[in-house]
Each structure stands twice: as C-alpha cells, then as structure tokens.
C-alpha atoms as a PDB file:
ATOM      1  CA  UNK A   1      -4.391  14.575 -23.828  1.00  0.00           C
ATOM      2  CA  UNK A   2      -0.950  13.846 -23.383  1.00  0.00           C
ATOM      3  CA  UNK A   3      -1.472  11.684 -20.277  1.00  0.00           C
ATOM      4  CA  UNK A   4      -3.564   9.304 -22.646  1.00  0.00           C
ATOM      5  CA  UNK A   5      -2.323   5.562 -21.756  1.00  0.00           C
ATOM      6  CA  UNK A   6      -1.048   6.644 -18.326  1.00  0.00           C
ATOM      7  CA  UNK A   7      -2.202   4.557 -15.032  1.00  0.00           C
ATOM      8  CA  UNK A   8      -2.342   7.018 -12.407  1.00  0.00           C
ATOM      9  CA  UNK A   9      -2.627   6.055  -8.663  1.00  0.00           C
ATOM     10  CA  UNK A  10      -4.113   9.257  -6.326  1.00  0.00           C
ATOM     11  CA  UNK A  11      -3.862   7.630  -2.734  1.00  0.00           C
ATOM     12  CA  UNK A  12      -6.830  10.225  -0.804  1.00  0.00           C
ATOM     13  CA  UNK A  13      -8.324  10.835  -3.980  1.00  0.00           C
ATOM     14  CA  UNK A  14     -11.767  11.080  -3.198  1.00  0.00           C
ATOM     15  CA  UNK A  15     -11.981  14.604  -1.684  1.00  0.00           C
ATOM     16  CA  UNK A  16      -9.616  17.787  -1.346  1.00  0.00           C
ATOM     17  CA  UNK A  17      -6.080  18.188  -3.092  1.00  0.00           C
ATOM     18  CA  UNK A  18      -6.493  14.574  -4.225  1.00  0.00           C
ATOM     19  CA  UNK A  19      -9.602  14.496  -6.366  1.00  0.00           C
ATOM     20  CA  UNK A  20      -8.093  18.150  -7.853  1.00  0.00           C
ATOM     21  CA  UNK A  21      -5.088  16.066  -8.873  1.00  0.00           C
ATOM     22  CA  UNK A  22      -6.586  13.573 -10.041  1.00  0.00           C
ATOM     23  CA  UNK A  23      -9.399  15.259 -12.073  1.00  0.00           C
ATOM     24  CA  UNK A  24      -6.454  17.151 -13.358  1.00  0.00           C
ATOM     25  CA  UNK A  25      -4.620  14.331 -14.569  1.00  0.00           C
ATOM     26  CA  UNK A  26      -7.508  12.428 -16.091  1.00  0.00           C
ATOM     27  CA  UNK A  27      -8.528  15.673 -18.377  1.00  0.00           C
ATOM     28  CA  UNK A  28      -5.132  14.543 -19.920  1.00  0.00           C
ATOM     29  CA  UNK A  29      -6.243  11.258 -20.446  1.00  0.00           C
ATOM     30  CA  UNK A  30      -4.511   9.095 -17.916  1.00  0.00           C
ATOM     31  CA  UNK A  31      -7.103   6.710 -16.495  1.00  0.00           C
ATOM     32  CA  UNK A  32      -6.452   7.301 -12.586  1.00  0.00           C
ATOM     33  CA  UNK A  33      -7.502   5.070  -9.843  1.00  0.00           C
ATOM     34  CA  UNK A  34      -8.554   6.738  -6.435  1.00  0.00           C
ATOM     35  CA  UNK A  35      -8.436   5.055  -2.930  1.00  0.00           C
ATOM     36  CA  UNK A  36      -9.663   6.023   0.134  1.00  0.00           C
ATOM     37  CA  UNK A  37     -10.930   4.889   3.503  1.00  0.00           C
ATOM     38  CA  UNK A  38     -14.636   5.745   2.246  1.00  0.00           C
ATOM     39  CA  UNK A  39     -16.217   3.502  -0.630  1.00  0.00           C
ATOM     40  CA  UNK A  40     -19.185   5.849  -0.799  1.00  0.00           C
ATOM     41  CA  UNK A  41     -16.905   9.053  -1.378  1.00  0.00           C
ATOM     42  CA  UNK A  42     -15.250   7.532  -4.108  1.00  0.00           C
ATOM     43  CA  UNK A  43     -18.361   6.446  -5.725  1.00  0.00           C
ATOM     44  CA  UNK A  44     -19.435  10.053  -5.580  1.00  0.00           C
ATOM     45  CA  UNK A  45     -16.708  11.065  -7.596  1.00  0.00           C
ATOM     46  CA  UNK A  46     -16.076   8.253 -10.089  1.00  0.00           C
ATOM     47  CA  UNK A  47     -16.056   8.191 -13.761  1.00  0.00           C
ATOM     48  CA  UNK A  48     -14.561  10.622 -16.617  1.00  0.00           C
ATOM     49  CA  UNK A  49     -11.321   8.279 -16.234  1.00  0.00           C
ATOM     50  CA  UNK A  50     -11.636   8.154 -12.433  1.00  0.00           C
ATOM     51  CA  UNK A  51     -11.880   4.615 -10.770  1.00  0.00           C
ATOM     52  CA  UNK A  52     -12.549   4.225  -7.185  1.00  0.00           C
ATOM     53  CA  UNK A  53     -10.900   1.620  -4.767  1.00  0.00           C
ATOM     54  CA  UNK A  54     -11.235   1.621  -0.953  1.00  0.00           C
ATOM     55  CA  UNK A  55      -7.819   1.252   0.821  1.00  0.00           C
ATOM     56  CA  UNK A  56      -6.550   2.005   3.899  1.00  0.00           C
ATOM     57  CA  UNK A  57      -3.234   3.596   3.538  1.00  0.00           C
ATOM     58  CA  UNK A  58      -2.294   2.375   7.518  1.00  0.00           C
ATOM     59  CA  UNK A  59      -2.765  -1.588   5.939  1.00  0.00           C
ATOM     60  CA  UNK A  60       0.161  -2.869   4.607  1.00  0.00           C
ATOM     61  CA  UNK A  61      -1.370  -5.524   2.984  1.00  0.00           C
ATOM     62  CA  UNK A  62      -4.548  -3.956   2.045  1.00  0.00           C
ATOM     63  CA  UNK A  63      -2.102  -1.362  -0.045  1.00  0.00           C
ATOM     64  CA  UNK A  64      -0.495  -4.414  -1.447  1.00  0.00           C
ATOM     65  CA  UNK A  65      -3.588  -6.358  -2.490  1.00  0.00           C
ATOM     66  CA  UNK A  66      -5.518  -3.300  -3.908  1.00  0.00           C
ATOM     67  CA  UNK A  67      -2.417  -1.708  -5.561  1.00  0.00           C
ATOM     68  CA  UNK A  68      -2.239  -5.288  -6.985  1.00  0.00           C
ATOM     69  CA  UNK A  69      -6.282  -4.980  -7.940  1.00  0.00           C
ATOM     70  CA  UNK A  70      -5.632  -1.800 -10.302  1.00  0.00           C
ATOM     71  CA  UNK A  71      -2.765  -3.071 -12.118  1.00  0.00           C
ATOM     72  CA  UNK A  72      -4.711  -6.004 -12.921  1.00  0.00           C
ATOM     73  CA  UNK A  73      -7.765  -4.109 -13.984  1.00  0.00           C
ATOM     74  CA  UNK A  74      -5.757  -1.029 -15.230  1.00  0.00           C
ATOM     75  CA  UNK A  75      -1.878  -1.979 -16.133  1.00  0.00           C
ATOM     76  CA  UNK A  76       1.333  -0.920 -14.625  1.00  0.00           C
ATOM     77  CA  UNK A  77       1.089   2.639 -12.973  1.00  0.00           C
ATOM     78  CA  UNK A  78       3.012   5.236 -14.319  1.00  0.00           C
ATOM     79  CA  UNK A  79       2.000   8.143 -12.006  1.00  0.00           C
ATOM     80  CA  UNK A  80       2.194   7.491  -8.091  1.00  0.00           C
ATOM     81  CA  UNK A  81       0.328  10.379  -5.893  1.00  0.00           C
ATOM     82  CA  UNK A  82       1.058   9.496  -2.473  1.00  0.00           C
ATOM     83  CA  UNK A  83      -1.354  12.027  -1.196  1.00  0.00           C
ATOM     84  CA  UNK A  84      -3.359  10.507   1.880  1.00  0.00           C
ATOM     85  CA  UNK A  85      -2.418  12.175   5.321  1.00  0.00           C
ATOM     86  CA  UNK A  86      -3.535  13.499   8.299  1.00  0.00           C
ATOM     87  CA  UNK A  87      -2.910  16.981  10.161  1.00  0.00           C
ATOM     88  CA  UNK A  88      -3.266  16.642  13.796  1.00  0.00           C
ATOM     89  CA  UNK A  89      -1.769  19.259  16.233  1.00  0.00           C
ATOM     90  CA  UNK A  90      -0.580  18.639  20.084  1.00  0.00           C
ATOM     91  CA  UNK A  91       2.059  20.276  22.000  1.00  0.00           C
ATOM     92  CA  UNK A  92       4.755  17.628  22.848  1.00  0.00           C
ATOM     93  CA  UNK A  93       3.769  17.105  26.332  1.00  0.00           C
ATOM     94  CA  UNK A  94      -0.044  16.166  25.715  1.00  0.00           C
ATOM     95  CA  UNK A  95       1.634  14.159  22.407  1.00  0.00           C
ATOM     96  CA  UNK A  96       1.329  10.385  23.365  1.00  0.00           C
ATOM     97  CA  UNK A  97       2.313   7.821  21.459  1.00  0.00           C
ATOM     98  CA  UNK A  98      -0.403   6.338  19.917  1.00  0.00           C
ATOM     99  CA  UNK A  99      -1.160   9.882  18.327  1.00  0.00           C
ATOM    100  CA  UNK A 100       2.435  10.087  17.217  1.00  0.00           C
ATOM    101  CA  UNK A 101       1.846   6.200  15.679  1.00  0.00           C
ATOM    102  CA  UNK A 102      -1.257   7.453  14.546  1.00  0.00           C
ATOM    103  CA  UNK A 103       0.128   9.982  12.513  1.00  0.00           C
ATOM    104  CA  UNK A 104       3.794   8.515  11.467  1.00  0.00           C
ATOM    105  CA  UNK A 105       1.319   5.232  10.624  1.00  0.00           C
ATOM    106  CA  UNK A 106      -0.516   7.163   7.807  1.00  0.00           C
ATOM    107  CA  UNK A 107       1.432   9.737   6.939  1.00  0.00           C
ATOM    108  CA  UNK A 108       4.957   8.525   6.782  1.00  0.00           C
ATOM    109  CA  UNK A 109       4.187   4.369   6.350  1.00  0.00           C
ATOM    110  CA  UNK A 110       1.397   5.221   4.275  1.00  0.00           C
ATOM    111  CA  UNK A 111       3.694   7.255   1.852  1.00  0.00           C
ATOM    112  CA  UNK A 112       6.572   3.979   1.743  1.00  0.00           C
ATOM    113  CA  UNK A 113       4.112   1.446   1.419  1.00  0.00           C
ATOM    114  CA  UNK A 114       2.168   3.113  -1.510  1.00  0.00           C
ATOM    115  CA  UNK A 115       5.415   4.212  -3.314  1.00  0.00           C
ATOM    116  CA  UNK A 116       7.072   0.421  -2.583  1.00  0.00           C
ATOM    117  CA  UNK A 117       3.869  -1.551  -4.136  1.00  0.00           C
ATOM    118  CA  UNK A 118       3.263   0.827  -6.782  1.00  0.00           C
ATOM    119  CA  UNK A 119       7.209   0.973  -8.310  1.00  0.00           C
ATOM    120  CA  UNK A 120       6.802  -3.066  -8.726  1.00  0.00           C
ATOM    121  CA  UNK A 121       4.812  -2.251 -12.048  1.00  0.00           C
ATOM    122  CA  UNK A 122       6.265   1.028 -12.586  1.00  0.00           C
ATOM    123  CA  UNK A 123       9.701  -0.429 -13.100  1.00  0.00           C
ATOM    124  CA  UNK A 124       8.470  -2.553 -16.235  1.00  0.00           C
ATOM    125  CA  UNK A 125       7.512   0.749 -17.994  1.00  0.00           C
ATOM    126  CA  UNK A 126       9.645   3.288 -19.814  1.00  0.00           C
ATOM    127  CA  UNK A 127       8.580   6.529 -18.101  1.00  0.00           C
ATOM    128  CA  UNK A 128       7.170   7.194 -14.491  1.00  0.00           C
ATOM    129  CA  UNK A 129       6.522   9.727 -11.846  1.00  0.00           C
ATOM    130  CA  UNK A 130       6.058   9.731  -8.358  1.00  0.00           C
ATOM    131  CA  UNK A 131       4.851  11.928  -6.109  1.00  0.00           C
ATOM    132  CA  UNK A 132       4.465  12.674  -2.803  1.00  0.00           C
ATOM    133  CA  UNK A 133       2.404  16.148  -1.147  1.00  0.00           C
ATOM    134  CA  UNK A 134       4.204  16.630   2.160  1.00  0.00           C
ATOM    135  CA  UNK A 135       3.430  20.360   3.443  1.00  0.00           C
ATOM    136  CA  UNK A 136       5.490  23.419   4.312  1.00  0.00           C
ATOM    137  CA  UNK A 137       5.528  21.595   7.871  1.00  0.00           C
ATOM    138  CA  UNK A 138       7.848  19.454   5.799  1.00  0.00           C
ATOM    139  CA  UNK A 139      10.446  22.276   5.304  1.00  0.00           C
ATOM    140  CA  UNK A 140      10.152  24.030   8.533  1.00  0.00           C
ATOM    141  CA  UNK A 141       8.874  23.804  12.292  1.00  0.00           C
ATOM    142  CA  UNK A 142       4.519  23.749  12.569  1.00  0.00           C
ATOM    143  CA  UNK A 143       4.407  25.140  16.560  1.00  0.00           C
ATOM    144  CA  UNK A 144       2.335  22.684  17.775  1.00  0.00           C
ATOM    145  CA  UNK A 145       2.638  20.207  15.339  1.00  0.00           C
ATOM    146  CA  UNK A 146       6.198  18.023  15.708  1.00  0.00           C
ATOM    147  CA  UNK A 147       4.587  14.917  15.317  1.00  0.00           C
ATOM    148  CA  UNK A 148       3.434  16.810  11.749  1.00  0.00           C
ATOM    149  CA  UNK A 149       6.209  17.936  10.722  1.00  0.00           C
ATOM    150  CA  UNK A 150       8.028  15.309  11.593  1.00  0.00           C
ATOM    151  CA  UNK A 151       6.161  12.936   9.055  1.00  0.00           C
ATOM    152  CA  UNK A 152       6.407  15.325   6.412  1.00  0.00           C
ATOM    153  CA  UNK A 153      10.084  16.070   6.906  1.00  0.00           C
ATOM    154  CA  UNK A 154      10.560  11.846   6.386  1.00  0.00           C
ATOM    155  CA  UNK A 155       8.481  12.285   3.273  1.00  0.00           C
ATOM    156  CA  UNK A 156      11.265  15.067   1.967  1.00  0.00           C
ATOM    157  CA  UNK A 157      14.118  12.695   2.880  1.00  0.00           C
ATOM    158  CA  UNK A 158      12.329   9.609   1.344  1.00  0.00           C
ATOM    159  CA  UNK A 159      11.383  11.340  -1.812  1.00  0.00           C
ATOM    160  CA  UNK A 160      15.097  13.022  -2.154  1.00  0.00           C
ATOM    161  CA  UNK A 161      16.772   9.536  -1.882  1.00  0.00           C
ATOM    162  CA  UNK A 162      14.378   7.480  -4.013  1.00  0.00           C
ATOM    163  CA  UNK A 163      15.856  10.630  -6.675  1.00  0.00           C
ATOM    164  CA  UNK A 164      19.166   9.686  -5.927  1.00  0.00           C
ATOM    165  CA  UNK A 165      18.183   6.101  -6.338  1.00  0.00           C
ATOM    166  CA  UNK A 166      17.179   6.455 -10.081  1.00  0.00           C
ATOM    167  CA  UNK A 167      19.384   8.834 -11.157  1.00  0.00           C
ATOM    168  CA  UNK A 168      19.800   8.415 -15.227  1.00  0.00           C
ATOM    169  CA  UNK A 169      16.190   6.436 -15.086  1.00  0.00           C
ATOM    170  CA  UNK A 170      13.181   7.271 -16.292  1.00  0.00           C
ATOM    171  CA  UNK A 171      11.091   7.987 -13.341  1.00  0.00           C
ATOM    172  CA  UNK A 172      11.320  10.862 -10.943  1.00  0.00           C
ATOM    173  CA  UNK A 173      10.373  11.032  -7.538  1.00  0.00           C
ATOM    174  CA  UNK A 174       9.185  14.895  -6.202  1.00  0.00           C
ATOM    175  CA  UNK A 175       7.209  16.239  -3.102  1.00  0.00           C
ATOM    176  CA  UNK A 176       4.661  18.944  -2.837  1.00  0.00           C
ATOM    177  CA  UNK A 177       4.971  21.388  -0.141  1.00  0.00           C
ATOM    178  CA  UNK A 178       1.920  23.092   0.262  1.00  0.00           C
ATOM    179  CA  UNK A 179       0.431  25.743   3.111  1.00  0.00           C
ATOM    180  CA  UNK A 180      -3.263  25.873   4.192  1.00  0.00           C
ATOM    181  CA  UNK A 181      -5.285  24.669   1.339  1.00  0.00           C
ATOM    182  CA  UNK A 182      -8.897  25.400   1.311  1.00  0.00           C
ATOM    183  CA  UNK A 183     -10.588  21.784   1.698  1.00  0.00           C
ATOM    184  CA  UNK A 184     -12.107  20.120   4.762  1.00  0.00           C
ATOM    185  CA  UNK A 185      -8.907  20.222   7.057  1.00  0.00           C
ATOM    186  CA  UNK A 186      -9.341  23.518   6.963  1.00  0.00           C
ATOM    187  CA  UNK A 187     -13.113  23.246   8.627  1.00  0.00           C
ATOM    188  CA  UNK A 188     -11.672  20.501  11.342  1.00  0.00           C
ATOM    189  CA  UNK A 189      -8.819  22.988  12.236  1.00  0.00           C
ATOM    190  CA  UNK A 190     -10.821  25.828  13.031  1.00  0.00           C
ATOM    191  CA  UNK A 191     -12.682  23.766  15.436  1.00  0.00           C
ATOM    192  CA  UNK A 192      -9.239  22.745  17.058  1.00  0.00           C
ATOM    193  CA  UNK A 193      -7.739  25.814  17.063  1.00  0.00           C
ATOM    194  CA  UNK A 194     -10.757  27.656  18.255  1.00  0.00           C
ATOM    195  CA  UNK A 195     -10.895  25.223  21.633  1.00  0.00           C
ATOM    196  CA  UNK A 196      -6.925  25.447  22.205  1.00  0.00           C
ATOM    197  CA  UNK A 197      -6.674  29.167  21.983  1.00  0.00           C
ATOM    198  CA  UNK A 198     -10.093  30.672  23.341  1.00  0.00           C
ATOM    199  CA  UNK A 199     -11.073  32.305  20.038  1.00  0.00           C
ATOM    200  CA  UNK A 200     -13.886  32.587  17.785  1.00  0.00           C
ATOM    201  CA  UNK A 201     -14.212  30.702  14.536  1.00  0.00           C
ATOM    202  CA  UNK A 202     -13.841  33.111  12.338  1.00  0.00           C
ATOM    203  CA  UNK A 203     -10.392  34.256  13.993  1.00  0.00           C
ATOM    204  CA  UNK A 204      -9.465  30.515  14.132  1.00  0.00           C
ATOM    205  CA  UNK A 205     -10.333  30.806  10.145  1.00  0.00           C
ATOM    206  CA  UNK A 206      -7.816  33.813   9.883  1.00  0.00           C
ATOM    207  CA  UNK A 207      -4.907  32.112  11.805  1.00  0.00           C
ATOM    208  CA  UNK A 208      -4.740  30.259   8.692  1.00  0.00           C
ATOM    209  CA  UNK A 209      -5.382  32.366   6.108  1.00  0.00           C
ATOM    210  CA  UNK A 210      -2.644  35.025   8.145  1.00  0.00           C
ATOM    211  CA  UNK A 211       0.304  31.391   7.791  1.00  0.00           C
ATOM    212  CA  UNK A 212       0.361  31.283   3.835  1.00  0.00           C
ATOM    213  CA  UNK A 213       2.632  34.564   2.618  1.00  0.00           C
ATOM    214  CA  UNK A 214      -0.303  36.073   0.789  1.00  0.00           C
ATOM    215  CA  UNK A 215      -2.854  35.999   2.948  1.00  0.00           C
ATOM    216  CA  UNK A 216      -5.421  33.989   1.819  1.00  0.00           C
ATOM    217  CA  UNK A 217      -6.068  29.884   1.306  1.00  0.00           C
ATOM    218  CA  UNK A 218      -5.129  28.108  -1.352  1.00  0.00           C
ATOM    219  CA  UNK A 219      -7.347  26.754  -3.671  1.00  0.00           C
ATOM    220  CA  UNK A 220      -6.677  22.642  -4.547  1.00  0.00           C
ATOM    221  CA  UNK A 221      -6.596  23.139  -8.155  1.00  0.00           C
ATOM    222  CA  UNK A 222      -4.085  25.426  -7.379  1.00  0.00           C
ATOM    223  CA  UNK A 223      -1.842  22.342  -5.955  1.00  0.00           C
ATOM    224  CA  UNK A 224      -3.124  20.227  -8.615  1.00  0.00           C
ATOM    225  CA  UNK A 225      -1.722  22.480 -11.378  1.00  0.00           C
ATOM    226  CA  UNK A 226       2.165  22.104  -9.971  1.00  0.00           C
ATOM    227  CA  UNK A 227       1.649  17.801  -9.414  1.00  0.00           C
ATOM    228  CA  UNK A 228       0.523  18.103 -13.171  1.00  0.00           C
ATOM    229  CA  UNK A 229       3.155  20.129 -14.184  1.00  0.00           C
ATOM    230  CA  UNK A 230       5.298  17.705 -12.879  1.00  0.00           C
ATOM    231  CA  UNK A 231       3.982  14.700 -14.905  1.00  0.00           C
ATOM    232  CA  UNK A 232       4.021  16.771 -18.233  1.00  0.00           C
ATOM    233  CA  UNK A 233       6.504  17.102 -20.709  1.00  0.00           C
ATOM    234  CA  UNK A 234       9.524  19.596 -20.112  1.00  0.00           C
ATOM    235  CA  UNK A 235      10.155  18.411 -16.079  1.00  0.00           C
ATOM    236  CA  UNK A 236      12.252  15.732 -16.829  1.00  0.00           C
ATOM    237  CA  UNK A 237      15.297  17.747 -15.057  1.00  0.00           C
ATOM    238  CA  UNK A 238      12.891  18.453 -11.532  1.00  0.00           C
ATOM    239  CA  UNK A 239      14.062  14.770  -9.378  1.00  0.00           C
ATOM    240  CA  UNK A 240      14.279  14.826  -6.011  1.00  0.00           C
ATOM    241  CA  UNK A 241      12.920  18.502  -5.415  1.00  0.00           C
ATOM    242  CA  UNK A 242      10.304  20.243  -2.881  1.00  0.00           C
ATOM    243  CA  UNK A 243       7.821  22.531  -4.774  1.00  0.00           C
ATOM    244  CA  UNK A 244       6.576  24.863  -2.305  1.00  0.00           C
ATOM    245  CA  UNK A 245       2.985  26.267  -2.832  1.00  0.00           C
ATOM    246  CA  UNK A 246       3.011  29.036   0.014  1.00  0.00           C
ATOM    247  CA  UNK A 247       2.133  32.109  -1.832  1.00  0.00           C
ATOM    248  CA  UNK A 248       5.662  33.431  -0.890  1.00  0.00           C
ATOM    249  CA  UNK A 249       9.007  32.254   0.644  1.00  0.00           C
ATOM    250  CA  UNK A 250       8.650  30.053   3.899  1.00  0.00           C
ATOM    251  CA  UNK A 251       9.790  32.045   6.585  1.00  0.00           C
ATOM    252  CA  UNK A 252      12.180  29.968   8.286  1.00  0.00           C
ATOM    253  CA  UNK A 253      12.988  27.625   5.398  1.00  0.00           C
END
C-alpha cells in the first residue's frame, strides 16, 4: 500500500486505460477520484477507493469547480492523470475546424486545464506526480490523423517544460505514449476505418493490431502498470520523459 494517503485525480477514469490506472493506483491505497462526461459510468465503477465526479474536461470552469469539489472532500492531490481524449481521424482536406477545435478543445485544453487546477493543491504538498497519456501519435506522424497528433505532440511539449519548470522539486511531470490499446476506441475505429477504406471489420480490426511492433493490442493494465510505476518509489530521476508502450521501437520516432 504505498500509495496509502495519496489523492489521485484520473481525468476519463470511468472506462478504458483510465479506470486500469486508477484501479491500479487505489490497490496501493491512494483514494482516487474519477471524472468523466457520464455520471452513470462512474457510478458503475465506484468504490474500493474510487470516487466518481462528472466533469467535462472541454469546461474550464467545470474543471475548476469540480477539481475544487475533490480537494475539499478528499485533500490536496498528489497524483494528476490527465487521461481524457479523443481519437478522431480525417485527412487534412475534409479536416474543418470545428473538428480540429473539437479535438485540440479536449485533448490539448483539457490536458492544461486539468494539470493548472490540480497543481494549486499539489504545490502545498511535499511529493507529487503528474501525468499525462498522449499516444505514439505524440512522437511521430498518425496518416490521417494531424489534428491527432498534433494534440498529442502539445501534450509532449507541455509535459517536458512543466519538467523543466520544477527541476530540484518534488513533483514530476511524465507522458505516456501508448499504441492501439484494446478498449472501446478500438470498436469505434474499426467502424471508421472499415467505411474509409472499403474493408471488412475484421481487416479494419487487423490494421490495428498490424500498427503496434508486436502485433497484437495492448491490454490497459498493461498501460496502467508503467503510470504506476511512475508514481512508485525508485522514479524519482524519470521528469519530463515519454514512456512509449508500442511493443517495439516506433518506426519513425
């Protein structure tokens, strides 16, 4: 239980890579509140040191007011997971910009606002980490997908300087990088990819599978083990760093 004591904020924690991280942080004993767009989901999954709060990453004030709510209820975080994103796919020319808003809204705003509001009660503790999953689209070009990458490449840059930031501090500030992970993104892509290209779902399915270096998707816990590893004892050193979860190098890194 060496979490025990910890606030822990998982932003998207309701399903997917964020209710693996934060299941995986509160079997260490950090009490973790989850927000999401869907009050229902997070009922679902609350409990066992999980606490569920609708919030609407795209809301400035809404992240405000309900980052405000935990701390209250919970005391000052100590782990940030700025999880909650999007993956949505155009070529640029049928890209307009309310899907590029759309997607910089949650996925890069999202990220800042989360980080900003949480850090107010963060930097009255002694220890803290924040983190941030971005993607492998973060690190290299998604065909198809430049809005994508694009917000994950500003999650990189804004997680490297918030390092820089608090050099010599206590709290470190790392992104996740991972490839296809097997959740529900993966069921809303095949659909996508299946109209754009002419194919059948199952070789929609293996489009994915055939992107991550070893050939098959990635489990969440999987993702979940390397943002705990993170938090635990022993990464002290690991600030401002991309851990890629690819099942090999990223080709064009």
């Amino acid at each position: 239980m060496t979490l025990q004591g910890k606030h822990a904020l998982v932003t998207g924690g309701g399903t997917g890579i964020g209710l693996a991280i934060a299941r995986a942080l509160a079997e260490q004993g950090a009490q973790v509140t989850i927000t999401g767009r869907r009050a229902e989901v997070l009922e679902q999954v609350a409990g066992n040191g999980l606490h569920g709060l609708a919030m609407d990453v795209t809301d400035e004030d809404q992240v405000r007011d309900v980052i405000d709510t935990a701390v209250a209820a919970r005391g000052p975080l100590q782990i940030i997971v700025a999880n909650a994103g999007i993956a949505e796919g155009r070529k640029l020319h049928k890209t307009d910009t309310a899907l590029w808003r759309k997607i910089m809204t949650t996925n890069l705003d999202g990220v800042f606002w989360t980080v900003r509001e949480g850090m107010r009660s963060m930097l009255g503790t002694d220890w803290g980490r924040v983190l941030a999953v971005s993607s492998i689209a973060g690190v290299r070009g998604l065909p198809g997908g430049g809005a994508y990458s694009a917000s994950k490449h500003g999650v990189i840059g804004m997680m490297r300087s918030l390092g820089e930031d608090f050099l010599g501090q206590p709290y470190t500030f790392n992104s996740i990088c991972p490839g296809y992970v097997d959740t529900d993104i993966i069921t809303r892509n095949v659909d996508a990819i299946k109209d754009r290209a002419g194919i059948s779902a199952e070789e929609a399915k293996q489009v994915m599978v055939d992107s991550n270096r070893h050939k098959r998707l990635i489990a969440p816990e999987e993702v979940a083990a390397a943002a705990l590893w993170l938090c635990m004892p022993g990464s002290e050193s690991v600030n401002g760093q991309e851990i890629l979860i690819a099942g090999g190098q990223v080709v064009g890194k």
